[in-house]
PDB file of N, CA and C in Angstrom:
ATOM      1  N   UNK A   1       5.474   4.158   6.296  1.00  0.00           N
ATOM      2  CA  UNK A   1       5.271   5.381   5.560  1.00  0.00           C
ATOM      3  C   UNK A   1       5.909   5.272   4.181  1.00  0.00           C
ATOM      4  N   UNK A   2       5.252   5.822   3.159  1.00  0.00           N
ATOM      5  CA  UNK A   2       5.836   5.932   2.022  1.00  0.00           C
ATOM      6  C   UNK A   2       6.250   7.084   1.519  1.00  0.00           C
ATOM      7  N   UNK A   3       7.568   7.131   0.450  1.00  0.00           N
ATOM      8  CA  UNK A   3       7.950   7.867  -0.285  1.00  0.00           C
ATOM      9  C   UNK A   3       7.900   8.077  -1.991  1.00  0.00           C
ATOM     10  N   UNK A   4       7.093   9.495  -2.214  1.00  0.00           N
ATOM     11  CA  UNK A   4       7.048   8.890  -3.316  1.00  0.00           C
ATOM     12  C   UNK A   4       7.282  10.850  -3.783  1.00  0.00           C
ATOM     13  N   UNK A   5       7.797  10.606  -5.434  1.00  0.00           N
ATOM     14  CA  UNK A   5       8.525  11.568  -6.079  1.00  0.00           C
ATOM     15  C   UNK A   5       7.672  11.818  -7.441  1.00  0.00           C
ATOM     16  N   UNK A   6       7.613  13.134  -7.604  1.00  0.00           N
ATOM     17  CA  UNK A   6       6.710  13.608  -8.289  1.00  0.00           C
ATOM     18  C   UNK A   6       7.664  13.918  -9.195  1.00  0.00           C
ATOM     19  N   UNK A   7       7.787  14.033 -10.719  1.00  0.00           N
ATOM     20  CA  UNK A   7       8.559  14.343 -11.969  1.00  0.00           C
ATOM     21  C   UNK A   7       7.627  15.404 -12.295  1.00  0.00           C
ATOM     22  N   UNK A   8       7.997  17.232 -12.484  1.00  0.00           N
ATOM     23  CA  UNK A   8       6.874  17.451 -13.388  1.00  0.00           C
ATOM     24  C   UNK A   8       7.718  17.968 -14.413  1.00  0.00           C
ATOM     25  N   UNK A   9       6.825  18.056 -15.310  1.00  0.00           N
ATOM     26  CA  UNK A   9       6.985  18.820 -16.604  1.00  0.00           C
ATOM     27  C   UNK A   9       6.355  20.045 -17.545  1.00  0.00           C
ATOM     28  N   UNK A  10       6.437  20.388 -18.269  1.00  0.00           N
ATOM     29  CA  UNK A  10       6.297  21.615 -18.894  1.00  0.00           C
ATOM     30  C   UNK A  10       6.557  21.565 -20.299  1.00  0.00           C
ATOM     31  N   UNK A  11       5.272  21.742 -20.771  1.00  0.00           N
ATOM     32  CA  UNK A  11       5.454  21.605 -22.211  1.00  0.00           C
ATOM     33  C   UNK A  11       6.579  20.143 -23.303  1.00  0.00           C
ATOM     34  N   UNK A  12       6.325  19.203 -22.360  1.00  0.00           N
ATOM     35  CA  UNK A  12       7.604  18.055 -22.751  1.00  0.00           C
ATOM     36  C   UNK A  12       8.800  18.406 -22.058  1.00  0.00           C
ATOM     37  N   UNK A  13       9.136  19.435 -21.388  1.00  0.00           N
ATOM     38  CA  UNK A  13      10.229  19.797 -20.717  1.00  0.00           C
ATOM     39  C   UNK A  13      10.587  19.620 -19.136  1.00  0.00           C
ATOM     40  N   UNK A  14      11.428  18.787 -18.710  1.00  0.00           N
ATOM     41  CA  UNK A  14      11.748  18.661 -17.335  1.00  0.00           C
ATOM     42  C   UNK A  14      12.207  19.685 -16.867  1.00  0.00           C
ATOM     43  N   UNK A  15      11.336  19.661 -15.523  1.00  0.00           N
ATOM     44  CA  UNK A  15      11.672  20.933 -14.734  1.00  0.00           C
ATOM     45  C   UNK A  15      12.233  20.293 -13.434  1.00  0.00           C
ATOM     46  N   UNK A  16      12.056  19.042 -13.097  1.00  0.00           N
ATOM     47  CA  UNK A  16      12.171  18.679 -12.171  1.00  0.00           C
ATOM     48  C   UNK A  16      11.670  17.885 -11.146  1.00  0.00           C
ATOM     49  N   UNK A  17      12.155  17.491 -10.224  1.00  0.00           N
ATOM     50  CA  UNK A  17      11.611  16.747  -8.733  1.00  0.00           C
ATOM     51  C   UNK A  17      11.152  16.906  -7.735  1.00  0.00           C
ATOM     52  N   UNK A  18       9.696  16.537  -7.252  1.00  0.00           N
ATOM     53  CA  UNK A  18       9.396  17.126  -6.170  1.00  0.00           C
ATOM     54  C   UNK A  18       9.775  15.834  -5.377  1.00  0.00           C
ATOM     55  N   UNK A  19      10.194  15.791  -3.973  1.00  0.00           N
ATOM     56  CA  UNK A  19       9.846  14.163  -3.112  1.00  0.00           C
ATOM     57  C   UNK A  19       9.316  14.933  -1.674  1.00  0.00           C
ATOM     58  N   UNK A  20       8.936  13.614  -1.158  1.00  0.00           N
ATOM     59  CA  UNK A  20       7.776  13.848   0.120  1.00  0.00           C
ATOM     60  C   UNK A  20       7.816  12.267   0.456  1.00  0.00           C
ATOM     61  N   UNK A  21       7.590  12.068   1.796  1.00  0.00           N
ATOM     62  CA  UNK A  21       7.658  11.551   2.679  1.00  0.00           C
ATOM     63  C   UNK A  21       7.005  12.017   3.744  1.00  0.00           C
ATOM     64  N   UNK A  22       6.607  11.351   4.937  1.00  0.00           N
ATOM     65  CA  UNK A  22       5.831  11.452   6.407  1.00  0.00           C
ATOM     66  C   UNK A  22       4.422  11.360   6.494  1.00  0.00           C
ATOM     67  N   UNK A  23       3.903  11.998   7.417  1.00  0.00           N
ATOM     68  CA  UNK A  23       2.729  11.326   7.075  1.00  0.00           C
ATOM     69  C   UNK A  23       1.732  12.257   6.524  1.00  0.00           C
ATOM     70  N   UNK A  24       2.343  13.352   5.869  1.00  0.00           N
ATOM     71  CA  UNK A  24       1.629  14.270   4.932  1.00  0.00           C
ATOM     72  C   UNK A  24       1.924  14.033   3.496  1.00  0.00           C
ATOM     73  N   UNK A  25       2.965  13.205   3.230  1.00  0.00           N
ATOM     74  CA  UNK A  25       3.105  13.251   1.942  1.00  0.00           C
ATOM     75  C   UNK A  25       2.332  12.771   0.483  1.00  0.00           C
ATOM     76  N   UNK A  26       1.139  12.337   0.859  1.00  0.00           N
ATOM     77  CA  UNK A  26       0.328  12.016  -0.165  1.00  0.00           C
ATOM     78  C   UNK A  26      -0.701  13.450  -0.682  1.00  0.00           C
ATOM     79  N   UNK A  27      -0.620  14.404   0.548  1.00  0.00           N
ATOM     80  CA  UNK A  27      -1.500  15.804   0.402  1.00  0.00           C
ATOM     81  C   UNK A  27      -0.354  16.385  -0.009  1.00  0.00           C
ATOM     82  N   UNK A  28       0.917  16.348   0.140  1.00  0.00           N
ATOM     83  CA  UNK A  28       2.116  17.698  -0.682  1.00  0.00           C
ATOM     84  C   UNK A  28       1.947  17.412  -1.678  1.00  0.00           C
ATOM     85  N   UNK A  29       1.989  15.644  -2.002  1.00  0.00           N
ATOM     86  CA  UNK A  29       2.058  15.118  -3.705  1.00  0.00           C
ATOM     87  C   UNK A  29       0.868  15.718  -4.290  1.00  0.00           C
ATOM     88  N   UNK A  30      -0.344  15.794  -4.194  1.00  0.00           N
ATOM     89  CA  UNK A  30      -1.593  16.054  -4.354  1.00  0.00           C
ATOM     90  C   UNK A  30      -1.549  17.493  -4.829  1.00  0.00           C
ATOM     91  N   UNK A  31      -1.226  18.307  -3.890  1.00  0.00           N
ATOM     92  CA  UNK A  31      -1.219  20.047  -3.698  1.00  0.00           C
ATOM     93  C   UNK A  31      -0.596  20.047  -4.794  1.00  0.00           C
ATOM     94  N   UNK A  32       0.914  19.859  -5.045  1.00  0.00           N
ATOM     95  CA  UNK A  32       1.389  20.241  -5.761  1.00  0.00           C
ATOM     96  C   UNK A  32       1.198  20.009  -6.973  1.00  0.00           C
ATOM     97  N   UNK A  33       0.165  19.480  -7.322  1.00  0.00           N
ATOM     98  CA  UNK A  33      -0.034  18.619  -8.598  1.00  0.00           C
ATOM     99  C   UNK A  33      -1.114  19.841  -9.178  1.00  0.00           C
ATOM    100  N   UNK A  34      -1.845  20.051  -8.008  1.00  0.00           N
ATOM    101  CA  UNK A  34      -3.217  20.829  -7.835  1.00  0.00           C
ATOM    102  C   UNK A  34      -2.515  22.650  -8.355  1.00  0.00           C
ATOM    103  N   UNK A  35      -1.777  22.612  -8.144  1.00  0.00           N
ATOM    104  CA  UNK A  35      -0.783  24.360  -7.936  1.00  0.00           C
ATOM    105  C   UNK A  35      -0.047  24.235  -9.198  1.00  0.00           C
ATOM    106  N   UNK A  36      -0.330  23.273 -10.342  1.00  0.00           N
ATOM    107  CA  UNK A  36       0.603  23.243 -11.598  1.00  0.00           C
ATOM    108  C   UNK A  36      -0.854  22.649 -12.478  1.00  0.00           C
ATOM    109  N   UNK A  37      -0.966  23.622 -13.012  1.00  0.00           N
ATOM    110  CA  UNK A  37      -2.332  23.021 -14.042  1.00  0.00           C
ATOM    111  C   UNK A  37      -2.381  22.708 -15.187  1.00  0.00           C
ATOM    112  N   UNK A  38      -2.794  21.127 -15.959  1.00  0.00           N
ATOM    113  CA  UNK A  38      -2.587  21.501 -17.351  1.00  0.00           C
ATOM    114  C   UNK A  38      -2.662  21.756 -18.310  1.00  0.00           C
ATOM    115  N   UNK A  39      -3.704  22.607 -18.189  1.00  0.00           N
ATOM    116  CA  UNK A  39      -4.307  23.901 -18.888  1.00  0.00           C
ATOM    117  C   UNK A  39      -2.716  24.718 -19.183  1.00  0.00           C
ATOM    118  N   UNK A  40      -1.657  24.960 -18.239  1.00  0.00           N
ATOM    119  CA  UNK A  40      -0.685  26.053 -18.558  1.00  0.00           C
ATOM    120  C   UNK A  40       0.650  24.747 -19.177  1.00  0.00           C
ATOM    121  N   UNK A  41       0.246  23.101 -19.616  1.00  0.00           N
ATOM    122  CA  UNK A  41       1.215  22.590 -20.514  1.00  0.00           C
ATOM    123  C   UNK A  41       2.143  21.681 -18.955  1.00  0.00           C
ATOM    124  N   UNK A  42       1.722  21.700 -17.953  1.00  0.00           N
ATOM    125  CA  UNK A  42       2.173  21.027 -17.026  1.00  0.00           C
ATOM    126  C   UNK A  42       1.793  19.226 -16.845  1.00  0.00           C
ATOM    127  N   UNK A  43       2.840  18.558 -17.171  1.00  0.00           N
ATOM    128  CA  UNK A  43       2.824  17.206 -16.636  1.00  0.00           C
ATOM    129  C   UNK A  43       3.338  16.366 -15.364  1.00  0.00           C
ATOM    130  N   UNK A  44       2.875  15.342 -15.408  1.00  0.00           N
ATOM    131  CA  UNK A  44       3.617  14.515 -14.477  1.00  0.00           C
ATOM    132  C   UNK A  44       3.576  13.447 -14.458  1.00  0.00           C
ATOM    133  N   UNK A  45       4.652  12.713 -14.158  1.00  0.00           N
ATOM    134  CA  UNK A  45       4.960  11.328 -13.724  1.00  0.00           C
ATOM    135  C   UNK A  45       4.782  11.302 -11.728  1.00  0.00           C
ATOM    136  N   UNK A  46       4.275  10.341 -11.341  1.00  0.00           N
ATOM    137  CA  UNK A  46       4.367  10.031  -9.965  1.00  0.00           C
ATOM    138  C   UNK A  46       5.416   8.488 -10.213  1.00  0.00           C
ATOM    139  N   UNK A  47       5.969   8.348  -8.944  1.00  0.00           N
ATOM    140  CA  UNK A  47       7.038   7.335  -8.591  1.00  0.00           C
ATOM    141  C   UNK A  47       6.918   7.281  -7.111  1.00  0.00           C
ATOM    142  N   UNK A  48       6.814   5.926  -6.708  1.00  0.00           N
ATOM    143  CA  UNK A  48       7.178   5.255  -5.288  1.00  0.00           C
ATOM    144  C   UNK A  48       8.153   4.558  -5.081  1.00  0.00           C
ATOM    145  N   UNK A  49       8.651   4.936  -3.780  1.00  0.00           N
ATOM    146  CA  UNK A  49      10.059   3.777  -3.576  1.00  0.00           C
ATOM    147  C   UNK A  49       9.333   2.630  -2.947  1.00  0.00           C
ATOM    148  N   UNK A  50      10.050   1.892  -3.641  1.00  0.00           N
ATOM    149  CA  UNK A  50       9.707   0.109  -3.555  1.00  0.00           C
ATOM    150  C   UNK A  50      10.886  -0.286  -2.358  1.00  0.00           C
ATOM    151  N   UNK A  51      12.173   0.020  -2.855  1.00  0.00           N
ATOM    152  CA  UNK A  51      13.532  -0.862  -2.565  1.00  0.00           C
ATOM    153  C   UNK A  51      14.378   0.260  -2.436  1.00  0.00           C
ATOM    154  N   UNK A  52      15.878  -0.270  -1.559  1.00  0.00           N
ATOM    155  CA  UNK A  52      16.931   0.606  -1.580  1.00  0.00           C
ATOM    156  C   UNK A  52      18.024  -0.538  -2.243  1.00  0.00           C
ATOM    157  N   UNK A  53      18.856   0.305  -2.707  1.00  0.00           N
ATOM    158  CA  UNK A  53      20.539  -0.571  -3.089  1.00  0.00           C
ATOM    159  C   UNK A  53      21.508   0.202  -2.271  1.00  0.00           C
ATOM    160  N   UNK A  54      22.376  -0.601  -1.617  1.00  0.00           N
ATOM    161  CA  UNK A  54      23.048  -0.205  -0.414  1.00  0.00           C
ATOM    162  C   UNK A  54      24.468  -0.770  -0.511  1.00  0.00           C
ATOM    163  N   UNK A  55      25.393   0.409  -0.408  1.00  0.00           N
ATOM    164  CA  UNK A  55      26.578  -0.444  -0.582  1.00  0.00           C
ATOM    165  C   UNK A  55      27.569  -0.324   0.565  1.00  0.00           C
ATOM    166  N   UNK A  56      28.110  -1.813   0.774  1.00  0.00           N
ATOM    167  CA  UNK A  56      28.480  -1.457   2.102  1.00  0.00           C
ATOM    168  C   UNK A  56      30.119  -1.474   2.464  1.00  0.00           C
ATOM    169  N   UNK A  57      30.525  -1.859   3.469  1.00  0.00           N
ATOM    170  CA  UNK A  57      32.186  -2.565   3.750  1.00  0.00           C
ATOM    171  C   UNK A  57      31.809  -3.058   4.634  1.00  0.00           C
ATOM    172  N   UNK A  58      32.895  -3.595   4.940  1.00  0.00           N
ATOM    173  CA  UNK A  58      33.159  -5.019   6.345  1.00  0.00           C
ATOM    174  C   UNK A  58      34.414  -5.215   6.633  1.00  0.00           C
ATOM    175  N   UNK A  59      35.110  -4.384   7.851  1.00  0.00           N
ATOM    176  CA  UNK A  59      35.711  -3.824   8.040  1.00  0.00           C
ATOM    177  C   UNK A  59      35.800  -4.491   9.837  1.00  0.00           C
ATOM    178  N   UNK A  60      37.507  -4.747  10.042  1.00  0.00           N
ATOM    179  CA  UNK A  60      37.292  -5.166  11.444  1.00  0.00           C
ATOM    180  C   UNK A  60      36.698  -4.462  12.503  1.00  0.00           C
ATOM    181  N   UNK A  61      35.882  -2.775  11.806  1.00  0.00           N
ATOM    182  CA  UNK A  61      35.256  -2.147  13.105  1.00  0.00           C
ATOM    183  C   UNK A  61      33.967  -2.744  13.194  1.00  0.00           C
ATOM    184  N   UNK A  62      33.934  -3.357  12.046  1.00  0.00           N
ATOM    185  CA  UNK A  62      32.284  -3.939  11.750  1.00  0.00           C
ATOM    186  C   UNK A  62      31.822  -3.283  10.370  1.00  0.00           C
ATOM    187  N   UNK A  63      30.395  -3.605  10.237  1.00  0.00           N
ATOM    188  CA  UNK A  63      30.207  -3.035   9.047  1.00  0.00           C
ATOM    189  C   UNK A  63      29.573  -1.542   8.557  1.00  0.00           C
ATOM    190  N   UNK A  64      30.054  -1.068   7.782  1.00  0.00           N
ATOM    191  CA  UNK A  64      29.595   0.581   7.300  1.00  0.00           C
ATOM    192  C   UNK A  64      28.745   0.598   6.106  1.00  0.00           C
ATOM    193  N   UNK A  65      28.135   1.634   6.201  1.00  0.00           N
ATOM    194  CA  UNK A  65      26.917   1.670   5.164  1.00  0.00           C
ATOM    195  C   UNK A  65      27.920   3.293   3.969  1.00  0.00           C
ATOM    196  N   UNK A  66      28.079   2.596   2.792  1.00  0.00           N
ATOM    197  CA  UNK A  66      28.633   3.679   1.907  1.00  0.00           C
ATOM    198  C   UNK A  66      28.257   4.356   1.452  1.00  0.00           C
ATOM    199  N   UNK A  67      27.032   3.966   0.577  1.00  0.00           N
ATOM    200  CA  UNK A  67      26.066   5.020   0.019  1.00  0.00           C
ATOM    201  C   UNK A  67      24.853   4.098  -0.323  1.00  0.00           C
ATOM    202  N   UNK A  68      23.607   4.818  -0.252  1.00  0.00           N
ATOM    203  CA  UNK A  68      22.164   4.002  -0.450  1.00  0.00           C
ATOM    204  C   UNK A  68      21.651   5.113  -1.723  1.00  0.00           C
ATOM    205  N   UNK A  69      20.664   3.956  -2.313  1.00  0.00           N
ATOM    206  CA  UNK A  69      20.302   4.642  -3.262  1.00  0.00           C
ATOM    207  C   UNK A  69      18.383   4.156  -3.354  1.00  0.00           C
ATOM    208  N   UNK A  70      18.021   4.984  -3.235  1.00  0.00           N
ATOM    209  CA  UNK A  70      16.558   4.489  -3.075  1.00  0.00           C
ATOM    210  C   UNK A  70      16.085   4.054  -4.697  1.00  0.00           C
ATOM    211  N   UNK A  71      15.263   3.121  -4.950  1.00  0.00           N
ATOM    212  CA  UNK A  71      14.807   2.683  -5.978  1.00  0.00           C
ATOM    213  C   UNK A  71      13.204   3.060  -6.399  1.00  0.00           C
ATOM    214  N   UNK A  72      12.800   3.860  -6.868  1.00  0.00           N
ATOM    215  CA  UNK A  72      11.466   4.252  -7.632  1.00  0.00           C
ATOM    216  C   UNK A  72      10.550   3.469  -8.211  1.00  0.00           C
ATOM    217  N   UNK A  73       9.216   3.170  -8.178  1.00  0.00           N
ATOM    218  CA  UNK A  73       8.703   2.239  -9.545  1.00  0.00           C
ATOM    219  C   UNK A  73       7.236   3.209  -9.663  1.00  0.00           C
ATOM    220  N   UNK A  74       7.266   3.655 -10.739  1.00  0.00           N
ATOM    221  CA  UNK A  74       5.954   4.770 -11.545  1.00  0.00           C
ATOM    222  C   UNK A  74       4.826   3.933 -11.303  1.00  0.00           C
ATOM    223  N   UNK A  75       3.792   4.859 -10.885  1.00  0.00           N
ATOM    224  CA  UNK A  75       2.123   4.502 -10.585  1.00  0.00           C
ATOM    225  C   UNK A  75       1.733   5.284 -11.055  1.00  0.00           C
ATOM    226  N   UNK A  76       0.154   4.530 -11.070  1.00  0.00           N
ATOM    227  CA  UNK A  76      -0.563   6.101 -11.772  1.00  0.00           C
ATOM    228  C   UNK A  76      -1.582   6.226 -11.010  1.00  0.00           C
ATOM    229  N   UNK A  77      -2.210   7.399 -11.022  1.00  0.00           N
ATOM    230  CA  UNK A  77      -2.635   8.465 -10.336  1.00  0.00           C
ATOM    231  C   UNK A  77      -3.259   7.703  -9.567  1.00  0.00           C
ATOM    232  N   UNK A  78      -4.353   6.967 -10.102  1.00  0.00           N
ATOM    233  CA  UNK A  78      -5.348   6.243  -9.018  1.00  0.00           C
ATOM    234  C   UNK A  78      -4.641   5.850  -7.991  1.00  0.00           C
ATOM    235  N   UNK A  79      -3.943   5.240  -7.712  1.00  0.00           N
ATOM    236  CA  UNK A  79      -3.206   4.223  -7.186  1.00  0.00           C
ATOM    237  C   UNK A  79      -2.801   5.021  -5.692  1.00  0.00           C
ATOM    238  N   UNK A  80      -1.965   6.518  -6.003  1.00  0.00           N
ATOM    239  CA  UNK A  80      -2.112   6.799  -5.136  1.00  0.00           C
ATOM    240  C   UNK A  80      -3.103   7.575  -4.125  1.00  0.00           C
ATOM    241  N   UNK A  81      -4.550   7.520  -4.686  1.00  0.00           N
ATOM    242  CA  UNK A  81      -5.226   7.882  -3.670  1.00  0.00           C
ATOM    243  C   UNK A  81      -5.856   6.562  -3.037  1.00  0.00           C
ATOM    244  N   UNK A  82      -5.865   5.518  -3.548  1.00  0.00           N
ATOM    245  CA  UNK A  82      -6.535   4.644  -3.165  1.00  0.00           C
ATOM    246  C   UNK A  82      -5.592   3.462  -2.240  1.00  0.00           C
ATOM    247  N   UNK A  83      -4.306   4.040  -2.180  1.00  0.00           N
ATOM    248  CA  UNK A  83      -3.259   2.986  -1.578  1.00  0.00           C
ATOM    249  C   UNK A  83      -3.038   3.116  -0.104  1.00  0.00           C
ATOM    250  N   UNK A  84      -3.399   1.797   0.424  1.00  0.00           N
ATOM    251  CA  UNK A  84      -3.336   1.811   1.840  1.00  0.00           C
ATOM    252  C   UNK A  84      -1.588   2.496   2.179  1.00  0.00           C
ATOM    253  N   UNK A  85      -2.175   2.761   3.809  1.00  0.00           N
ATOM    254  CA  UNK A  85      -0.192   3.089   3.937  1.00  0.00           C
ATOM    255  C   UNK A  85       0.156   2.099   4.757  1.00  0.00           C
TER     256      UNK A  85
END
């Protein structure tokens, strides 16, 4: 399954992040794109996670996971209707 994060905008102005995941998340990405028109000055960037960076310890209990950070890489539009899952 993929995750992928919607940037929109407004008039050149960030408003913010949508993200989605499961196995609806290519119709939330979609909808929501559909429910912001840009006729009213609304943009967007789409982004998929590719990769995580993960930082860990190693520790005689064994090893712990510290913090993960998921990694993004921008597509465009086509891409995600036409991308296998």
């Amino acid at each position: 399954m993929n995750k992928y994060r919607l940037q929109i905008w407004q008039y050149d102005r960030l408003w913010g992040s949508f993200e989605s995941e499961g196995p609806q998340a290519k119709f939330a990405i979609q909808d929501m794109h559909h429910r912001l028109p840009a006729e009213q000055g609304f943009q967007f960037k789409l982004f998929i996670a590719r990769n995580e960076k993960r930082i860990i310890e190693s520790g005689p209990a064994g090893i712990r996971l510290l913090a993960a950070e998921v990694l993004y890489e921008e597509i465009a539009w086509p891409l995600l209707i036409h991308q296998p899952e």
